[in-house]
PDB file of N, CA and C in Angstrom:
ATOM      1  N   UNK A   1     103.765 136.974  57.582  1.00  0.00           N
ATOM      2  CA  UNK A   1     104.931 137.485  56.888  1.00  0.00           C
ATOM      3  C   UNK A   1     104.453 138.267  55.677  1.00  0.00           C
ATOM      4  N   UNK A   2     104.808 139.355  55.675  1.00  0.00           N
ATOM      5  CA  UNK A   2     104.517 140.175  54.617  1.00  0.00           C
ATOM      6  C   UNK A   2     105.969 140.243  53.676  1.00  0.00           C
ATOM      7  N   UNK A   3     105.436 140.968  52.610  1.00  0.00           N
ATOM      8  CA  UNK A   3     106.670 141.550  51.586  1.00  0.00           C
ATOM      9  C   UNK A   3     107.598 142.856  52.286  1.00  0.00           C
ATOM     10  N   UNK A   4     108.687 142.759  51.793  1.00  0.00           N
ATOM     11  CA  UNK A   4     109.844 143.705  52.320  1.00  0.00           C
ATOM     12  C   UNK A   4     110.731 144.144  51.407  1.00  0.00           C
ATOM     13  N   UNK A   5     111.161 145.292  51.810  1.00  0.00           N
ATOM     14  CA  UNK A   5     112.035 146.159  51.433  1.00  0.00           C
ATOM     15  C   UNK A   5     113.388 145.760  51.077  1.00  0.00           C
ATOM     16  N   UNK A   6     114.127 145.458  49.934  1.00  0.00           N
ATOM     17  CA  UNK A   6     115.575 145.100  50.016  1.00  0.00           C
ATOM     18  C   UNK A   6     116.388 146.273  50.629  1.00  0.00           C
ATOM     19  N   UNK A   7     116.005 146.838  52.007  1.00  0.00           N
ATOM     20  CA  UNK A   7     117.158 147.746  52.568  1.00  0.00           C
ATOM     21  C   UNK A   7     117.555 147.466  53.478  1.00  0.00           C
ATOM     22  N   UNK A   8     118.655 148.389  54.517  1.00  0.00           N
ATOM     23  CA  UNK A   8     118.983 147.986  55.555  1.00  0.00           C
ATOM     24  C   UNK A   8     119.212 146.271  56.108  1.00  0.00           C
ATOM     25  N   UNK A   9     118.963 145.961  56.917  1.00  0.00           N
ATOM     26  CA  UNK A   9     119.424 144.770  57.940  1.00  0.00           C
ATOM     27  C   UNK A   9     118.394 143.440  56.953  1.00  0.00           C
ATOM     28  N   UNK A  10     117.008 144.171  56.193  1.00  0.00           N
ATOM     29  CA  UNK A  10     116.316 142.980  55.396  1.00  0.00           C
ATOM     30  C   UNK A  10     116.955 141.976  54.625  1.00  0.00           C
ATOM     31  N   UNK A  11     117.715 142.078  53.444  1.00  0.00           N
ATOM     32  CA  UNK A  11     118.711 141.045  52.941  1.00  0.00           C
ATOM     33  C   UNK A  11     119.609 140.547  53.465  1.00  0.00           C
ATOM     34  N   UNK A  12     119.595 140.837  54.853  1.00  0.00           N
ATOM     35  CA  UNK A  12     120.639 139.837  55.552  1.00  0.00           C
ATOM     36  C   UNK A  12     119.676 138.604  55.633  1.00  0.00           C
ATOM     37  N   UNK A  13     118.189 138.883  56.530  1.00  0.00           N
ATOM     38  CA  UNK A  13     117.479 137.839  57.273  1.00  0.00           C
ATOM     39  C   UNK A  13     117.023 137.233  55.812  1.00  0.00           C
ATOM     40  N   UNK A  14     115.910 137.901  54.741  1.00  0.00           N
ATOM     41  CA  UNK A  14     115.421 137.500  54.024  1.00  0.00           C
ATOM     42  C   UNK A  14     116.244 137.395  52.694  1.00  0.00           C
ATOM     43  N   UNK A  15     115.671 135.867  52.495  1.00  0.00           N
ATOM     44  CA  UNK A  15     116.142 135.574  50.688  1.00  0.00           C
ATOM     45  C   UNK A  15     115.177 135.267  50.283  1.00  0.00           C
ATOM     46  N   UNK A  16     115.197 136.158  48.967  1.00  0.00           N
ATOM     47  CA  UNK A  16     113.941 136.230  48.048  1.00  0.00           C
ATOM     48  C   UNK A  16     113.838 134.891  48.003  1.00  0.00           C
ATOM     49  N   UNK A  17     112.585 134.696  47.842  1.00  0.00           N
ATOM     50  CA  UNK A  17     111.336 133.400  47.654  1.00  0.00           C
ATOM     51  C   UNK A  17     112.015 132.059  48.433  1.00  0.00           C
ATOM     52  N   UNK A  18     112.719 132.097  48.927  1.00  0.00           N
ATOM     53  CA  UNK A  18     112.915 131.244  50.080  1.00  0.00           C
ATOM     54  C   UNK A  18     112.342 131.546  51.421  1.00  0.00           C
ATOM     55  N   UNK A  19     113.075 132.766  51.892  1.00  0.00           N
ATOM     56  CA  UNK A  19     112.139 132.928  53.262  1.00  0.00           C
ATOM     57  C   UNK A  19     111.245 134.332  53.306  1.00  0.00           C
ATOM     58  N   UNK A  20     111.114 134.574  52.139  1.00  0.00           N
ATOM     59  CA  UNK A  20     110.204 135.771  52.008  1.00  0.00           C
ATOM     60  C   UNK A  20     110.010 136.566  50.606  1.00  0.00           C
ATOM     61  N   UNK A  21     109.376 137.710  50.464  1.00  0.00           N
ATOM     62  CA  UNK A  21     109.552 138.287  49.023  1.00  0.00           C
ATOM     63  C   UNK A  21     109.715 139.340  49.591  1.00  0.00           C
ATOM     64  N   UNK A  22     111.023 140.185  48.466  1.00  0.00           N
ATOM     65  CA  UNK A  22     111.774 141.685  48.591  1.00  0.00           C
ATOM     66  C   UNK A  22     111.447 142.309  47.666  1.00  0.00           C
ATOM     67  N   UNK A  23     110.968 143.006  47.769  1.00  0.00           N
ATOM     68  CA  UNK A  23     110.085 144.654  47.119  1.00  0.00           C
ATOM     69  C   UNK A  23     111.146 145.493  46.796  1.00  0.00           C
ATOM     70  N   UNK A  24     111.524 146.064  45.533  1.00  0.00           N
ATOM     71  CA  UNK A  24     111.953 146.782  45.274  1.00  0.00           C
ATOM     72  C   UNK A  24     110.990 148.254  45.600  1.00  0.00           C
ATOM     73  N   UNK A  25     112.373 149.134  46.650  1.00  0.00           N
ATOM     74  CA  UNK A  25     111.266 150.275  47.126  1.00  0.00           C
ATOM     75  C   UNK A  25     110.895 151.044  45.686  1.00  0.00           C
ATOM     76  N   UNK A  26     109.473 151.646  45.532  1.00  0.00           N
ATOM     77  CA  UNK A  26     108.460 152.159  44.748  1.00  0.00           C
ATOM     78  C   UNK A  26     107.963 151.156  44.156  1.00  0.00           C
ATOM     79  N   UNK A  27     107.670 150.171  44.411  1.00  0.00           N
ATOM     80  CA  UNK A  27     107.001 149.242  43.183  1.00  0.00           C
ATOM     81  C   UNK A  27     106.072 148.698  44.250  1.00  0.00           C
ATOM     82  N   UNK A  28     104.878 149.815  43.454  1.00  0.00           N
ATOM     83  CA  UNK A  28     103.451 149.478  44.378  1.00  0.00           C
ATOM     84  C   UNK A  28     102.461 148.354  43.633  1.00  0.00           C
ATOM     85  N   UNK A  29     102.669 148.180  42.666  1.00  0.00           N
ATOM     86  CA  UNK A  29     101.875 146.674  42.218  1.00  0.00           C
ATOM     87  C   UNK A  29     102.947 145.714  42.480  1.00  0.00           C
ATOM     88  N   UNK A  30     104.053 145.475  42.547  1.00  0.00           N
ATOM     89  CA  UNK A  30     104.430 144.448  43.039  1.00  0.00           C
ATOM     90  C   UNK A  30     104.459 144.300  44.415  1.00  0.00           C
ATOM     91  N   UNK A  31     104.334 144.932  45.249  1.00  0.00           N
ATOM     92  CA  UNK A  31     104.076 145.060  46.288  1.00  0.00           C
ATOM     93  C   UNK A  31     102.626 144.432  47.057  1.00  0.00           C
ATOM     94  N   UNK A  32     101.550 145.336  46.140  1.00  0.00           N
ATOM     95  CA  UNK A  32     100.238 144.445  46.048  1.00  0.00           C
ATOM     96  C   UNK A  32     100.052 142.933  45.979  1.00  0.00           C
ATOM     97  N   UNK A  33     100.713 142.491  44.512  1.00  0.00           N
ATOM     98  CA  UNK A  33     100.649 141.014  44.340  1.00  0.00           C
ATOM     99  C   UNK A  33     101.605 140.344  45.126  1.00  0.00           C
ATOM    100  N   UNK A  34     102.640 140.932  46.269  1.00  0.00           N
ATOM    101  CA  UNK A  34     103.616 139.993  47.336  1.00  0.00           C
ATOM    102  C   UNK A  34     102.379 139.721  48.458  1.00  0.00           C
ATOM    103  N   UNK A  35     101.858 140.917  48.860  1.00  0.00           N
ATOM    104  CA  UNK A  35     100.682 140.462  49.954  1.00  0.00           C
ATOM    105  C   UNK A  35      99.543 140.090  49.587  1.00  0.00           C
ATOM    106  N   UNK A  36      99.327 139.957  48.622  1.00  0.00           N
ATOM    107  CA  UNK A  36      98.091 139.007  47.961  1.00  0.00           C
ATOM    108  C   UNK A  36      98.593 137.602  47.338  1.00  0.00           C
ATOM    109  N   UNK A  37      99.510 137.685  47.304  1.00  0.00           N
ATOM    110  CA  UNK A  37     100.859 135.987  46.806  1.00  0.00           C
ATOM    111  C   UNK A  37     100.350 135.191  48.649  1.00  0.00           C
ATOM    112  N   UNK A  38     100.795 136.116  49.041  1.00  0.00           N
ATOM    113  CA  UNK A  38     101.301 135.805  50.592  1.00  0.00           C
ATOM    114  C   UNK A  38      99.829 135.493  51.510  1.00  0.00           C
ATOM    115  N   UNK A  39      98.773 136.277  50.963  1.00  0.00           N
ATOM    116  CA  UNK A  39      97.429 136.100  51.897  1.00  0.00           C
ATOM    117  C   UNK A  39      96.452 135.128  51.238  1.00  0.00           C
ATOM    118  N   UNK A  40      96.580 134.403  50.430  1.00  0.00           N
ATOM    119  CA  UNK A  40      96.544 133.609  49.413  1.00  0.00           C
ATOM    120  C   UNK A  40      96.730 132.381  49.419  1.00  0.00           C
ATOM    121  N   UNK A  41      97.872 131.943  49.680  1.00  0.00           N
ATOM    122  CA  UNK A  41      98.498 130.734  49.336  1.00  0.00           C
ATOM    123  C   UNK A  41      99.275 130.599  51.192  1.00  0.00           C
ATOM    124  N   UNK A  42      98.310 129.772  51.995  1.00  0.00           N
ATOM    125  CA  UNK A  42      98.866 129.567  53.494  1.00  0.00           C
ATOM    126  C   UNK A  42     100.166 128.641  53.046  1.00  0.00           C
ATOM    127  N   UNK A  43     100.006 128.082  52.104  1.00  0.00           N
ATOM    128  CA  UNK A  43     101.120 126.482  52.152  1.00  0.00           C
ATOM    129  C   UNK A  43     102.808 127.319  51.988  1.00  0.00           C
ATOM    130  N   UNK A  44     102.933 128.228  51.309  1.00  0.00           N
ATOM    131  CA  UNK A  44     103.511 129.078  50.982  1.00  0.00           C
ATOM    132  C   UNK A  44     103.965 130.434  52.121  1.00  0.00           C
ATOM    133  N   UNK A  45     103.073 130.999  52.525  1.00  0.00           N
ATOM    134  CA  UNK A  45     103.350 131.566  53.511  1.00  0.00           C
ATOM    135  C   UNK A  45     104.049 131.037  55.213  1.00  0.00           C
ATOM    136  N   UNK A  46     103.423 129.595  55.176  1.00  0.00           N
ATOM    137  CA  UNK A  46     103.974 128.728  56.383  1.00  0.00           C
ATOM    138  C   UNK A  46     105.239 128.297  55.938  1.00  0.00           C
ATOM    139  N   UNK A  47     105.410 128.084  54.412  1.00  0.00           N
ATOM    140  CA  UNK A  47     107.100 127.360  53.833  1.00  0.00           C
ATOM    141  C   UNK A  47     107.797 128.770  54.527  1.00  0.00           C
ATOM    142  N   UNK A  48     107.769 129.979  54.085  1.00  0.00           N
ATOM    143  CA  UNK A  48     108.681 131.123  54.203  1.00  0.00           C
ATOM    144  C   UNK A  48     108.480 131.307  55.776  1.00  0.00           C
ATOM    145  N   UNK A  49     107.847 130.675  56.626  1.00  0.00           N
ATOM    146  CA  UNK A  49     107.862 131.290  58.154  1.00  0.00           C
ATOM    147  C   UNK A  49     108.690 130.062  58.822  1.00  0.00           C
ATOM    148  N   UNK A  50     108.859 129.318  58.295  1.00  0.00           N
ATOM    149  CA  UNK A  50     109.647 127.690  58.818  1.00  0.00           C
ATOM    150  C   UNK A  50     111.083 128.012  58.084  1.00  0.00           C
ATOM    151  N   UNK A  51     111.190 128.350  57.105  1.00  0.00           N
ATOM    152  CA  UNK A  51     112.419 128.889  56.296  1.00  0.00           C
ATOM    153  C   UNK A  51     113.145 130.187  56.562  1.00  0.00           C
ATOM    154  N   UNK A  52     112.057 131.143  57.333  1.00  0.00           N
ATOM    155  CA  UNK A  52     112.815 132.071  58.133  1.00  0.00           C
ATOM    156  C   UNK A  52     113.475 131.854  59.212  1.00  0.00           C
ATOM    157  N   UNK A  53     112.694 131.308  60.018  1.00  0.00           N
ATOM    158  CA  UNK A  53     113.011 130.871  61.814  1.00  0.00           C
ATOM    159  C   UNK A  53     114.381 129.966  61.817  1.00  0.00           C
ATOM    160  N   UNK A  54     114.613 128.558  60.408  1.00  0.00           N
ATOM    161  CA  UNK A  54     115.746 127.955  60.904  1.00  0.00           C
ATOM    162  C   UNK A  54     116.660 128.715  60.237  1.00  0.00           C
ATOM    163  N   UNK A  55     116.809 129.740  59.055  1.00  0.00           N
ATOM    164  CA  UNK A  55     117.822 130.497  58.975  1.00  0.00           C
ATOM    165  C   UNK A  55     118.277 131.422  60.109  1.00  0.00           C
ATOM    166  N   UNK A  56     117.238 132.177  60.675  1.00  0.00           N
ATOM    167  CA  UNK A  56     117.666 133.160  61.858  1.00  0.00           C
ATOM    168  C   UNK A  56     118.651 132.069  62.983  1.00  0.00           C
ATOM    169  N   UNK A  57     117.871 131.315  63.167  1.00  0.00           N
ATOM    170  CA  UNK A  57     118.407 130.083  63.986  1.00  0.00           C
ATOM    171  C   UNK A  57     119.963 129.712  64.010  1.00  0.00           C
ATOM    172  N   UNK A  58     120.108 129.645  62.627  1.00  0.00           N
ATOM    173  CA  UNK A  58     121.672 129.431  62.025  1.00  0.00           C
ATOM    174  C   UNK A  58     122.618 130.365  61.736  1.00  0.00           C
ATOM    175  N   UNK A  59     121.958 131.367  61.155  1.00  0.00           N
ATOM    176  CA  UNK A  59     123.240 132.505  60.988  1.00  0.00           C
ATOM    177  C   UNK A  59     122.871 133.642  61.916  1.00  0.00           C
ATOM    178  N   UNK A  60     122.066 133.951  63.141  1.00  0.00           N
ATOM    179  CA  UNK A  60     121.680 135.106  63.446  1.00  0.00           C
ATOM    180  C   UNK A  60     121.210 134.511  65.328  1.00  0.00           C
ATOM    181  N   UNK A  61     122.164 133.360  65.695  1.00  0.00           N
ATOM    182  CA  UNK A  61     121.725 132.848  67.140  1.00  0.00           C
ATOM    183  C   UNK A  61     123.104 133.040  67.940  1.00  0.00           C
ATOM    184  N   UNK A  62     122.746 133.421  68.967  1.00  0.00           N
ATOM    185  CA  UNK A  62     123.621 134.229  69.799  1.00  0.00           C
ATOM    186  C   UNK A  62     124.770 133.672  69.363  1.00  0.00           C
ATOM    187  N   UNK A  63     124.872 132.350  69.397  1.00  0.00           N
ATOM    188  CA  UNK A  63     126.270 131.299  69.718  1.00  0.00           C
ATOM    189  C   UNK A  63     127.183 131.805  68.306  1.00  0.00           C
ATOM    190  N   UNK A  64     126.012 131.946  67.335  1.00  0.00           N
ATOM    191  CA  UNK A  64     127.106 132.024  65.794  1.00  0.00           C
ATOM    192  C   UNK A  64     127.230 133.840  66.017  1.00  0.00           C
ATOM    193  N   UNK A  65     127.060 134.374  66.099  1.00  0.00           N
ATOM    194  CA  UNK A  65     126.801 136.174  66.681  1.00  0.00           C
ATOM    195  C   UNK A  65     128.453 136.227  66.799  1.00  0.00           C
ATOM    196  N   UNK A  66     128.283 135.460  68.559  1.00  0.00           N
ATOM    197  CA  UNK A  66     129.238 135.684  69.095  1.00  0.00           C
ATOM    198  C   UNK A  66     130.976 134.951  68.318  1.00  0.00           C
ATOM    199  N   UNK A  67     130.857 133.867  67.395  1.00  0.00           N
ATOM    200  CA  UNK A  67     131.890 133.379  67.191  1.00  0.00           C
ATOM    201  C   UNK A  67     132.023 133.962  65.743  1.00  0.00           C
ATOM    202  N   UNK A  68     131.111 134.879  64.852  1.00  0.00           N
ATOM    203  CA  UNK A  68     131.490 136.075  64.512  1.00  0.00           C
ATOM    204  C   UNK A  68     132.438 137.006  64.799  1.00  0.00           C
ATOM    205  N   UNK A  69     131.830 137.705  65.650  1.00  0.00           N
ATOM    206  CA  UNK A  69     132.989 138.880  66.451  1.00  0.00           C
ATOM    207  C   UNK A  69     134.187 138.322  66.798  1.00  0.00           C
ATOM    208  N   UNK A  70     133.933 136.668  67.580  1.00  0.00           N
ATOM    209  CA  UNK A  70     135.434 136.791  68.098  1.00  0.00           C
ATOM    210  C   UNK A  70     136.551 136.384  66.960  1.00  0.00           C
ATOM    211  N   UNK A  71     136.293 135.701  65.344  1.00  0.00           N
ATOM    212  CA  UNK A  71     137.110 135.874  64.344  1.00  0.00           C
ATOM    213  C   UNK A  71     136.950 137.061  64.344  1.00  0.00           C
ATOM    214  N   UNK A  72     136.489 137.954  64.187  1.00  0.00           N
ATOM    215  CA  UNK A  72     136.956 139.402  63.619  1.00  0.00           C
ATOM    216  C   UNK A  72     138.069 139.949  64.346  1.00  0.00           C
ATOM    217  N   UNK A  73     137.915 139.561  66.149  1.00  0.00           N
ATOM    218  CA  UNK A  73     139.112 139.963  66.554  1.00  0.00           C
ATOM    219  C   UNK A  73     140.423 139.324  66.413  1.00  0.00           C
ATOM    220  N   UNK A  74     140.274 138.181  66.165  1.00  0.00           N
ATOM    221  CA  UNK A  74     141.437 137.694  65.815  1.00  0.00           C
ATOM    222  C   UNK A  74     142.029 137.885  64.375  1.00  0.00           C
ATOM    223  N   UNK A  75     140.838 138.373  63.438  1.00  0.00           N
ATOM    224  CA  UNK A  75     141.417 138.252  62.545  1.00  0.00           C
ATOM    225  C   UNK A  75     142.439 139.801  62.528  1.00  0.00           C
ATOM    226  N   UNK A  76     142.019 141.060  63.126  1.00  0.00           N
ATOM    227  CA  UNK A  76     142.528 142.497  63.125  1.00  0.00           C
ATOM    228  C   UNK A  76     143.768 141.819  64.201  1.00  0.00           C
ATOM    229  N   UNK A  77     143.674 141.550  65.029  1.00  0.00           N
ATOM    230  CA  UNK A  77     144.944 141.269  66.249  1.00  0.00           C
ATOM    231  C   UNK A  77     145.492 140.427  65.222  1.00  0.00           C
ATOM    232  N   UNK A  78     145.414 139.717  64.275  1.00  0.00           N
ATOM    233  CA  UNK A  78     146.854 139.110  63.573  1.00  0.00           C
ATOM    234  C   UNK A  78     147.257 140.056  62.283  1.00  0.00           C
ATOM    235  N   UNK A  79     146.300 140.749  61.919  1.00  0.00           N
ATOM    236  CA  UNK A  79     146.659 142.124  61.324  1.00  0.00           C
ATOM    237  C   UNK A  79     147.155 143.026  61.420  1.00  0.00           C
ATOM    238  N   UNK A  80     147.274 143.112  62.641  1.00  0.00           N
ATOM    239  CA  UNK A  80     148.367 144.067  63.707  1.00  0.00           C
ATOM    240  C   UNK A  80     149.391 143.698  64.603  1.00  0.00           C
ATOM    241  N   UNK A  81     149.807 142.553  64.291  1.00  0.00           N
ATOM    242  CA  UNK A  81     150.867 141.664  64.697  1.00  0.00           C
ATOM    243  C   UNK A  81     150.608 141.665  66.102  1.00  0.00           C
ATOM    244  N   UNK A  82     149.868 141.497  67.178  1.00  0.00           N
ATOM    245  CA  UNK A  82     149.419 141.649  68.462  1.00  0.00           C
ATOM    246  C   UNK A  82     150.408 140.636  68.784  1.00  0.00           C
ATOM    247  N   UNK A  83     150.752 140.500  69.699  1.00  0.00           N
ATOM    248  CA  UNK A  83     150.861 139.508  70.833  1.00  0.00           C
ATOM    249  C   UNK A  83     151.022 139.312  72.430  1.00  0.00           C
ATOM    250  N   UNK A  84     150.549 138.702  72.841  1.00  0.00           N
ATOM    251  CA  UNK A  84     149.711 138.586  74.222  1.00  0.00           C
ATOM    252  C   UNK A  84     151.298 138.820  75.066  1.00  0.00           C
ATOM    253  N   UNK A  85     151.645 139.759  75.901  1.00  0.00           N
ATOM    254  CA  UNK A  85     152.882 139.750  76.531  1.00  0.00           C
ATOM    255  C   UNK A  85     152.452 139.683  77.697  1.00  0.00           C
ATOM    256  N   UNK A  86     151.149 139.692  78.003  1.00  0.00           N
ATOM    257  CA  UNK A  86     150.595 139.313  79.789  1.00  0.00           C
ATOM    258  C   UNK A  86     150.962 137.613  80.008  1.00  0.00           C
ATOM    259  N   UNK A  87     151.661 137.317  81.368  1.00  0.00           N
ATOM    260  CA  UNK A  87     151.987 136.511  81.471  1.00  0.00           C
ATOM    261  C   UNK A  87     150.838 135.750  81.824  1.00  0.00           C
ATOM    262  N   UNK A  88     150.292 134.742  82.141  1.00  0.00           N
ATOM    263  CA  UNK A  88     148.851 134.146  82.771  1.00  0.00           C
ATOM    264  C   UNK A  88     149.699 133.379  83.803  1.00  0.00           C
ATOM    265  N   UNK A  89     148.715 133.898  84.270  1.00  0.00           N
ATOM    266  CA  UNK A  89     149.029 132.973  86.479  1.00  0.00           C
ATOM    267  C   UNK A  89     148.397 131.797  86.739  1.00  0.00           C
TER     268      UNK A  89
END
């Protein structure tokens, strides 16, 4: 695990010094001392790779993905007063 970029899709997965370190883009000595923090100290680098995997696990595994989207649709279909006029057989 290296240091990263606070852009795009990164601050979703990673939180600073929990499951990783975020680099502000241009900051090339801090950047240096994240992968020398990180190549350095294994006890530390294994905490943030065990601290990544059960977060992805929890907020980013198919099952929670999917029960994401399907509040979103319910939440716009009660936003738009929907209602189901198909009869079910």
């Amino acid at each position: 695990m290296y240091p990263l970029l606070p852009q795009g899709g990164v601050p979703e997965v990673v939180n600073r010094e929990e499951t990783g370190i975020l680099i502000e883009p241009g900051d090339h000595d801090a950047l240096a001392k994240g992968i020398i923090r990180i190549l350095t100290n294994p006890v530390l680098s294994l905490q943030f790779s065990h601290n990544a995997k059960d977060h992805v696990m929890k907020k980013h595994s198919v099952t929670h993905m999917i029960d994401k989207i399907e509040s979103i649709y319910k939440k716009l279909l009660k936003e738009n007063n929907y209602t189901n006029t198909a009869k079910e057989k």
